[in-house]
PDB file of N, CA and C in Angstrom:
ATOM      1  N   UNK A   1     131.718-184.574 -25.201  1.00  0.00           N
ATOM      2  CA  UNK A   1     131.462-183.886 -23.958  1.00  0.00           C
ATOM      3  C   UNK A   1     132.785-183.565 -23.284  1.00  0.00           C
ATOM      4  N   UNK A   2     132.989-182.352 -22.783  1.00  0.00           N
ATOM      5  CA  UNK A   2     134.101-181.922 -21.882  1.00  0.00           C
ATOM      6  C   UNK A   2     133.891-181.666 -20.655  1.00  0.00           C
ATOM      7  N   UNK A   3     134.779-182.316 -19.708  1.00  0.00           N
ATOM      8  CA  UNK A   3     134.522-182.015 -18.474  1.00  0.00           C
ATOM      9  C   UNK A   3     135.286-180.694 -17.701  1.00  0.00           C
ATOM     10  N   UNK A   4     135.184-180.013 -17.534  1.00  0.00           N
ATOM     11  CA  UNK A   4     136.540-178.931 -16.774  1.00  0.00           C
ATOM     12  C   UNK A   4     136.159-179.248 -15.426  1.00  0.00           C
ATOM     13  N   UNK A   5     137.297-179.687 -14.850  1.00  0.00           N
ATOM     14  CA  UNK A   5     137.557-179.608 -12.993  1.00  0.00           C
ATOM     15  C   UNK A   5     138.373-178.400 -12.706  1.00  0.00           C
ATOM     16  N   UNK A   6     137.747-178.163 -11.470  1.00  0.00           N
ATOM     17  CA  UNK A   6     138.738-177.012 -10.606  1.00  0.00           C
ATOM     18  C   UNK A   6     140.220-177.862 -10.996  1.00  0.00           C
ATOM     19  N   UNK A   7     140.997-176.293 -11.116  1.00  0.00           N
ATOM     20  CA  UNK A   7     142.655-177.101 -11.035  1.00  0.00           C
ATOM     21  C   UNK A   7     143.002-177.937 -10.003  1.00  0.00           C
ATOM     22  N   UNK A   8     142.174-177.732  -8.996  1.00  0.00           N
ATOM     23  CA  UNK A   8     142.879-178.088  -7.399  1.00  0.00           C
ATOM     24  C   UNK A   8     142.658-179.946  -7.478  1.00  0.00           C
ATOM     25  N   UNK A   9     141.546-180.575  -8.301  1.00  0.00           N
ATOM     26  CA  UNK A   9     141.055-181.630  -8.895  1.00  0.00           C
ATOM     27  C   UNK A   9     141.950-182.324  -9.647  1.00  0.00           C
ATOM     28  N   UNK A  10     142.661-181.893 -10.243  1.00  0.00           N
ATOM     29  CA  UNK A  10     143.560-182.245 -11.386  1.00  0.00           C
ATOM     30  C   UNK A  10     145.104-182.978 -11.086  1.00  0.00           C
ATOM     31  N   UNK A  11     144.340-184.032 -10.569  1.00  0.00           N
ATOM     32  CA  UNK A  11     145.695-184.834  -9.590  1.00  0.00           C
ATOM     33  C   UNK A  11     146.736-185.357 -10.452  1.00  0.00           C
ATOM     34  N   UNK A  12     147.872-185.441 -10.233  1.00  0.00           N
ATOM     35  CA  UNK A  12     148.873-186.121 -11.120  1.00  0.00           C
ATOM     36  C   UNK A  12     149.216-187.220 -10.394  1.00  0.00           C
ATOM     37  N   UNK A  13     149.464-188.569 -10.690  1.00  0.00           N
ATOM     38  CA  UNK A  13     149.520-189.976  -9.706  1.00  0.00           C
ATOM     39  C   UNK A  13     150.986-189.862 -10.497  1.00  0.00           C
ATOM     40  N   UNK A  14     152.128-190.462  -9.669  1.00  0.00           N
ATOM     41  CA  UNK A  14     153.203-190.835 -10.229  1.00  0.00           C
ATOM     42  C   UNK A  14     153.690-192.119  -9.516  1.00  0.00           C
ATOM     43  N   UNK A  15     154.313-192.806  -9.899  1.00  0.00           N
ATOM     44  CA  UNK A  15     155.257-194.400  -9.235  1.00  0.00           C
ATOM     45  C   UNK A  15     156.300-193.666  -8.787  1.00  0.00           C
ATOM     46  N   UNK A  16     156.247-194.290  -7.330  1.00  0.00           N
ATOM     47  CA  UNK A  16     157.645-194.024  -6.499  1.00  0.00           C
ATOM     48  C   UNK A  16     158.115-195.202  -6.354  1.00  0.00           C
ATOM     49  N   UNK A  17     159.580-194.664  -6.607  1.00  0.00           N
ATOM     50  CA  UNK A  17     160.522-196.477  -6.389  1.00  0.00           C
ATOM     51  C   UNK A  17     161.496-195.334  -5.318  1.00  0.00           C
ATOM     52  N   UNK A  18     161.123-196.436  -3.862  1.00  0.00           N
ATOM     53  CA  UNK A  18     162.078-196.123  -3.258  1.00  0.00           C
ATOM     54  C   UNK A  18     163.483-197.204  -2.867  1.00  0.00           C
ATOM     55  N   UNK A  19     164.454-196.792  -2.825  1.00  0.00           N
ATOM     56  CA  UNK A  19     165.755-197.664  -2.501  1.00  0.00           C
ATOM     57  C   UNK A  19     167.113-197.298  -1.477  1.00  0.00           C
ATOM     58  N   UNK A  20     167.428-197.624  -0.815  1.00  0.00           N
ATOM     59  CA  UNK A  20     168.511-197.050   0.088  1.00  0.00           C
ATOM     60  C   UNK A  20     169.241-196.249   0.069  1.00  0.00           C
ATOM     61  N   UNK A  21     169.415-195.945  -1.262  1.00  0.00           N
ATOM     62  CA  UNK A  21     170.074-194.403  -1.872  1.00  0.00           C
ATOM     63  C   UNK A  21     169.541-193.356  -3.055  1.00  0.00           C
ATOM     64  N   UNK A  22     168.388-194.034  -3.281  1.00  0.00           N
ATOM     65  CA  UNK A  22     167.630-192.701  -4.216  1.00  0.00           C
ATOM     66  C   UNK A  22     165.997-193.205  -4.166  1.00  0.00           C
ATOM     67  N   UNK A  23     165.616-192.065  -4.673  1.00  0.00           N
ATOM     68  CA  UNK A  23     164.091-192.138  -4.791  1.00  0.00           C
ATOM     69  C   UNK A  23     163.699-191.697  -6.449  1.00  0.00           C
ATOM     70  N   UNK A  24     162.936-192.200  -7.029  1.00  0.00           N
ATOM     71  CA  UNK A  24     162.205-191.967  -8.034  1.00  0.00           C
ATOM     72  C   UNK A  24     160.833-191.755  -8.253  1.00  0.00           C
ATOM     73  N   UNK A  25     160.687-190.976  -8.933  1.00  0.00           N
ATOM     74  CA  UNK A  25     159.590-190.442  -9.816  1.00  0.00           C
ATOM     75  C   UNK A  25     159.046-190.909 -10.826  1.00  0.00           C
ATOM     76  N   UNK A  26     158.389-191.882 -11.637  1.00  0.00           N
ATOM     77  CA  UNK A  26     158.008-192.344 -12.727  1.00  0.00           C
ATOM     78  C   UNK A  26     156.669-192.846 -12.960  1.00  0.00           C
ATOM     79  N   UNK A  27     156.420-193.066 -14.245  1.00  0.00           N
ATOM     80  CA  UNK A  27     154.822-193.782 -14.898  1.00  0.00           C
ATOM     81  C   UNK A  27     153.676-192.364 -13.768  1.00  0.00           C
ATOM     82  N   UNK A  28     154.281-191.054 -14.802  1.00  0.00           N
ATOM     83  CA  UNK A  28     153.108-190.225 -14.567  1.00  0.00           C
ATOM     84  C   UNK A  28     151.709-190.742 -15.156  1.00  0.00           C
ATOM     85  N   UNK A  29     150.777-189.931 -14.708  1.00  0.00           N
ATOM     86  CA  UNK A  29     149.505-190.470 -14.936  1.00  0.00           C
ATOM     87  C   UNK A  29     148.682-189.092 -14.500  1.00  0.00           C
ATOM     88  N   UNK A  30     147.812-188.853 -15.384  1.00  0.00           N
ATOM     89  CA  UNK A  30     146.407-187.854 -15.199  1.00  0.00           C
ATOM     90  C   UNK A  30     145.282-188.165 -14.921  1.00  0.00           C
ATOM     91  N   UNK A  31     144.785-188.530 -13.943  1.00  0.00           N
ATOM     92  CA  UNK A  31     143.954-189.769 -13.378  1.00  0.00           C
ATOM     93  C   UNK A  31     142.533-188.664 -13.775  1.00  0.00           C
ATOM     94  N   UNK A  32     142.289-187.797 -14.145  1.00  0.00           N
ATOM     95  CA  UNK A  32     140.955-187.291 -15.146  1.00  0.00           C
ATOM     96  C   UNK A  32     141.036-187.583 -16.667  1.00  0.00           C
ATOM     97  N   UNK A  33     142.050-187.591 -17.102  1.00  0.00           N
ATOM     98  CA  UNK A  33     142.631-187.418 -18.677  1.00  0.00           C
ATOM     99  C   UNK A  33     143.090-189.470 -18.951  1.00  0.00           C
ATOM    100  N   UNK A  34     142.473-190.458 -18.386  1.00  0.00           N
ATOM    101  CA  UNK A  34     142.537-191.897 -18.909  1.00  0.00           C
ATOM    102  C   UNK A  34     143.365-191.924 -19.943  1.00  0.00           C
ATOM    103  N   UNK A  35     142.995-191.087 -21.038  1.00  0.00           N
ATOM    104  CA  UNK A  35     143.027-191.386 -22.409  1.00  0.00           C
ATOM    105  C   UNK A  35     144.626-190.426 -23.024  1.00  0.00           C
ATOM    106  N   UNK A  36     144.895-190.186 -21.747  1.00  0.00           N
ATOM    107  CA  UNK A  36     146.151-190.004 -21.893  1.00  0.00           C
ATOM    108  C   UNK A  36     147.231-190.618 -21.919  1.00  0.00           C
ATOM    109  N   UNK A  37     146.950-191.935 -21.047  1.00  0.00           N
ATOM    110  CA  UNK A  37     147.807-192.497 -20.805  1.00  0.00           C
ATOM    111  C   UNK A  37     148.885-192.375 -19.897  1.00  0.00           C
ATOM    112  N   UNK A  38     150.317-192.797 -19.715  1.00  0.00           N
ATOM    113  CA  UNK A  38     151.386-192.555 -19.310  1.00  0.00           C
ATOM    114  C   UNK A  38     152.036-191.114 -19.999  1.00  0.00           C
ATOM    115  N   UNK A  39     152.207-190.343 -19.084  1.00  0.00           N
ATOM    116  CA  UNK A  39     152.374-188.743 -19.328  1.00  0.00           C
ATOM    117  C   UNK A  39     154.128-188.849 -20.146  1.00  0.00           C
ATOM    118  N   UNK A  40     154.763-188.351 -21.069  1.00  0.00           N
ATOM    119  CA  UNK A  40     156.097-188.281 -20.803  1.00  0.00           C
ATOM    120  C   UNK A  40     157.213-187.540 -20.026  1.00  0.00           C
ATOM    121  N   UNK A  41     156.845-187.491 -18.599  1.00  0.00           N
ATOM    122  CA  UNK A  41     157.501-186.927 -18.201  1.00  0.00           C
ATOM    123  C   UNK A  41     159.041-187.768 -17.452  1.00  0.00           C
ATOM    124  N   UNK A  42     159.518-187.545 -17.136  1.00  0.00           N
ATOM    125  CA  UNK A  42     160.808-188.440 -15.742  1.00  0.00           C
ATOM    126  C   UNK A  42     161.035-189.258 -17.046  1.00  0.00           C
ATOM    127  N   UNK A  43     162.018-190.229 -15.812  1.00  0.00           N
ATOM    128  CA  UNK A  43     161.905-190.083 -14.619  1.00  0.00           C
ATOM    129  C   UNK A  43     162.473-188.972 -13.680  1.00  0.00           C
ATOM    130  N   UNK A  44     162.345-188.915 -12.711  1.00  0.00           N
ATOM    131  CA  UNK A  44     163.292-187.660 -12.105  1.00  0.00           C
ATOM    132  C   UNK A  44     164.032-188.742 -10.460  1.00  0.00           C
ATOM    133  N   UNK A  45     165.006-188.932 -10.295  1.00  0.00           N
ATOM    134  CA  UNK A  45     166.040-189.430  -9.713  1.00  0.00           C
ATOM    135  C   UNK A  45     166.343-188.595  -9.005  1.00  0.00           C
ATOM    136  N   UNK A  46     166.152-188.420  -7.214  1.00  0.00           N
ATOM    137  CA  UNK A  46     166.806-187.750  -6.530  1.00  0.00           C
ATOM    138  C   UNK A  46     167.425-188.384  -5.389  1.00  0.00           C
ATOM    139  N   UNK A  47     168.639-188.260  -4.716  1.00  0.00           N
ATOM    140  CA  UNK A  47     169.631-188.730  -3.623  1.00  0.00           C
ATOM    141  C   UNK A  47     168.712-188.996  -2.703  1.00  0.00           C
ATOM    142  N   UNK A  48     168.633-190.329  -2.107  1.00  0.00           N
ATOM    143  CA  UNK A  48     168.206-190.485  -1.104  1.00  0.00           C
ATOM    144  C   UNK A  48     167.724-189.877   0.197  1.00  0.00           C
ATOM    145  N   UNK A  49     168.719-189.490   0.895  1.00  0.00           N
ATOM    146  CA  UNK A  49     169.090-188.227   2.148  1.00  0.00           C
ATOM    147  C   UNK A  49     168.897-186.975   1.629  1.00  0.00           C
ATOM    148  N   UNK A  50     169.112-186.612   0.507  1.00  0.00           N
ATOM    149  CA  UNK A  50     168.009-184.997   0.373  1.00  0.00           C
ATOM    150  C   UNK A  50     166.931-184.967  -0.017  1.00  0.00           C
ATOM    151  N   UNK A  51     166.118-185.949  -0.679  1.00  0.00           N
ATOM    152  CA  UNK A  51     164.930-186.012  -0.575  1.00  0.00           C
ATOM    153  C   UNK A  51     164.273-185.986   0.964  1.00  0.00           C
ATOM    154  N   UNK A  52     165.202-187.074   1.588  1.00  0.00           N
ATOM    155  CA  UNK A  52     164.421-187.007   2.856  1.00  0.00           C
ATOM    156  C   UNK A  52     164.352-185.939   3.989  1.00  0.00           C
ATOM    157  N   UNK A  53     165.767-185.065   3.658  1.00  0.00           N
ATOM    158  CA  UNK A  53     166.237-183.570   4.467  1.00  0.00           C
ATOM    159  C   UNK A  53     165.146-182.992   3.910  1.00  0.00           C
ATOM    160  N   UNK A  54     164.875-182.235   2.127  1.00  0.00           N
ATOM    161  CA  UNK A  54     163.976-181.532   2.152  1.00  0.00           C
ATOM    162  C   UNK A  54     162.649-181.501   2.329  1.00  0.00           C
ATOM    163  N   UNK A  55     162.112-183.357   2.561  1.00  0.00           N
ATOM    164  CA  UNK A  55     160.540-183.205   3.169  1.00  0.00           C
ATOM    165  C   UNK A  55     160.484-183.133   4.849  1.00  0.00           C
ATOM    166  N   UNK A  56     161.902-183.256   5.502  1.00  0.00           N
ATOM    167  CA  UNK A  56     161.363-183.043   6.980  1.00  0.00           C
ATOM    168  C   UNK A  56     161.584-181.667   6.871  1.00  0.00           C
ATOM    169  N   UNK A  57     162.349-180.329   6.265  1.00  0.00           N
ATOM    170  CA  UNK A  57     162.277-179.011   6.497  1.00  0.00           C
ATOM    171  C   UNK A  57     161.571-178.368   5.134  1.00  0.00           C
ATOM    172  N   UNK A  58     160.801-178.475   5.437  1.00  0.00           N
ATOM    173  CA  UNK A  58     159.807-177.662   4.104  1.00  0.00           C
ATOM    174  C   UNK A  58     159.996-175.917   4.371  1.00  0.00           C
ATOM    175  N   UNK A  59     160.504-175.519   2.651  1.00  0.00           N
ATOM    176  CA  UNK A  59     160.371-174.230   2.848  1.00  0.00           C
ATOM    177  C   UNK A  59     159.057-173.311   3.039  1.00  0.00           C
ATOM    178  N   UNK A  60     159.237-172.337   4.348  1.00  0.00           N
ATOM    179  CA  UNK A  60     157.571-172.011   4.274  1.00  0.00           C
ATOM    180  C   UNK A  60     157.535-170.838   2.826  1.00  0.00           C
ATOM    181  N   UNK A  61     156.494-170.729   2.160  1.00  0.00           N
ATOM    182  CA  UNK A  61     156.251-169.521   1.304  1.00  0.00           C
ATOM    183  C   UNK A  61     155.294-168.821   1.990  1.00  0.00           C
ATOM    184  N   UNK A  62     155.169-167.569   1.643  1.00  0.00           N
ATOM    185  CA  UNK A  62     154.642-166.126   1.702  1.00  0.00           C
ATOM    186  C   UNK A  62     153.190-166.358   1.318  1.00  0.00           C
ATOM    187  N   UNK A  63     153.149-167.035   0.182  1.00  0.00           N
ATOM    188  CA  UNK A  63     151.543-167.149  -0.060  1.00  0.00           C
ATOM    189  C   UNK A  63     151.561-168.795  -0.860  1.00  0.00           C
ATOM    190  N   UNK A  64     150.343-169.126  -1.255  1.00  0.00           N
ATOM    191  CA  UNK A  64     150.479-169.862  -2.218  1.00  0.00           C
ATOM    192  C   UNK A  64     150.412-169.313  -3.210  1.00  0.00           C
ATOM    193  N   UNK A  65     151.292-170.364  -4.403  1.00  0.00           N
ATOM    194  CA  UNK A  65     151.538-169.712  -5.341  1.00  0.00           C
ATOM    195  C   UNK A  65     151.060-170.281  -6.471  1.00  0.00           C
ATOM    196  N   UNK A  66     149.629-171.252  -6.144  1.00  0.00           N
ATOM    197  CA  UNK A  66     148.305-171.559  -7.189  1.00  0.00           C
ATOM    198  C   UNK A  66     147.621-170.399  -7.245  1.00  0.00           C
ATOM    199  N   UNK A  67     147.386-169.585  -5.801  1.00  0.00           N
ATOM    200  CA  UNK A  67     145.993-168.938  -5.099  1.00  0.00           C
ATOM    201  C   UNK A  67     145.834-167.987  -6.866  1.00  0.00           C
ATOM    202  N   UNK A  68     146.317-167.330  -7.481  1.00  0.00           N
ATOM    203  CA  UNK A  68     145.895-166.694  -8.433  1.00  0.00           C
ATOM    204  C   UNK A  68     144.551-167.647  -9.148  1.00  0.00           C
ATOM    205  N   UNK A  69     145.483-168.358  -9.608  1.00  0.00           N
ATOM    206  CA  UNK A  69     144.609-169.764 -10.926  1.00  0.00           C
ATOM    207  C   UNK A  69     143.948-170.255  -9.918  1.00  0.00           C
ATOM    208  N   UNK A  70     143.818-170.569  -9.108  1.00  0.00           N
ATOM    209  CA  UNK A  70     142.407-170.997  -8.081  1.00  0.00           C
ATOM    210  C   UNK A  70     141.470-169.306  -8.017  1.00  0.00           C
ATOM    211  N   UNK A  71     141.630-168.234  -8.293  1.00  0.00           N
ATOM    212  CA  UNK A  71     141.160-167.284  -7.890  1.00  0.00           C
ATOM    213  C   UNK A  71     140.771-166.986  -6.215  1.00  0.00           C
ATOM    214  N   UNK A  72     141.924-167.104  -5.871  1.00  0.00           N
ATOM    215  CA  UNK A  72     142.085-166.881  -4.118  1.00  0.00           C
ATOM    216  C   UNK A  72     142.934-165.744  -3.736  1.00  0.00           C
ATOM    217  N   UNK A  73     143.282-164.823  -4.728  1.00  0.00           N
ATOM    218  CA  UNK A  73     144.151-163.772  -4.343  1.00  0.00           C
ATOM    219  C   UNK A  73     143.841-163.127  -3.354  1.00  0.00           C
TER     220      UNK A  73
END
């Protein structure tokens, strides 16, 4: 049996290790896909202080740029 979820469904869980000077990304996970396991992705390692600069100024975009593959054009 196959299940298809809307993309918007299709959550990716990842481990954040945070530390006084960087943040990480690791032990992806496809929390529909179990049987996937641990994804191979990362880790991905970013500087502390620009992680945290670029989530207090988020760039705005023009549209979203799922809305196609959701069929929201």
């Amino acid at each position: 049996m196959s299940l298809e979820l809307p993309l918007r469904d299709r959550r990716l869980l990842a481990r954040l290790r945070v530390t006084a000077t960087q943040v990480t990304w690791s032990g992806f996970y496809q929390l529909h896909r179990p049987e996937w396991g641990e994804l191979p992705l990362g880790p991905y390692v970013f500087p502390r202080p620009a992680y945290e600069a670029a989530l207090a100024t988020p760039v705005p975009l023009a549209q979203d740029p799922l809305a196609p593959l959701l069929g929201k054009e």
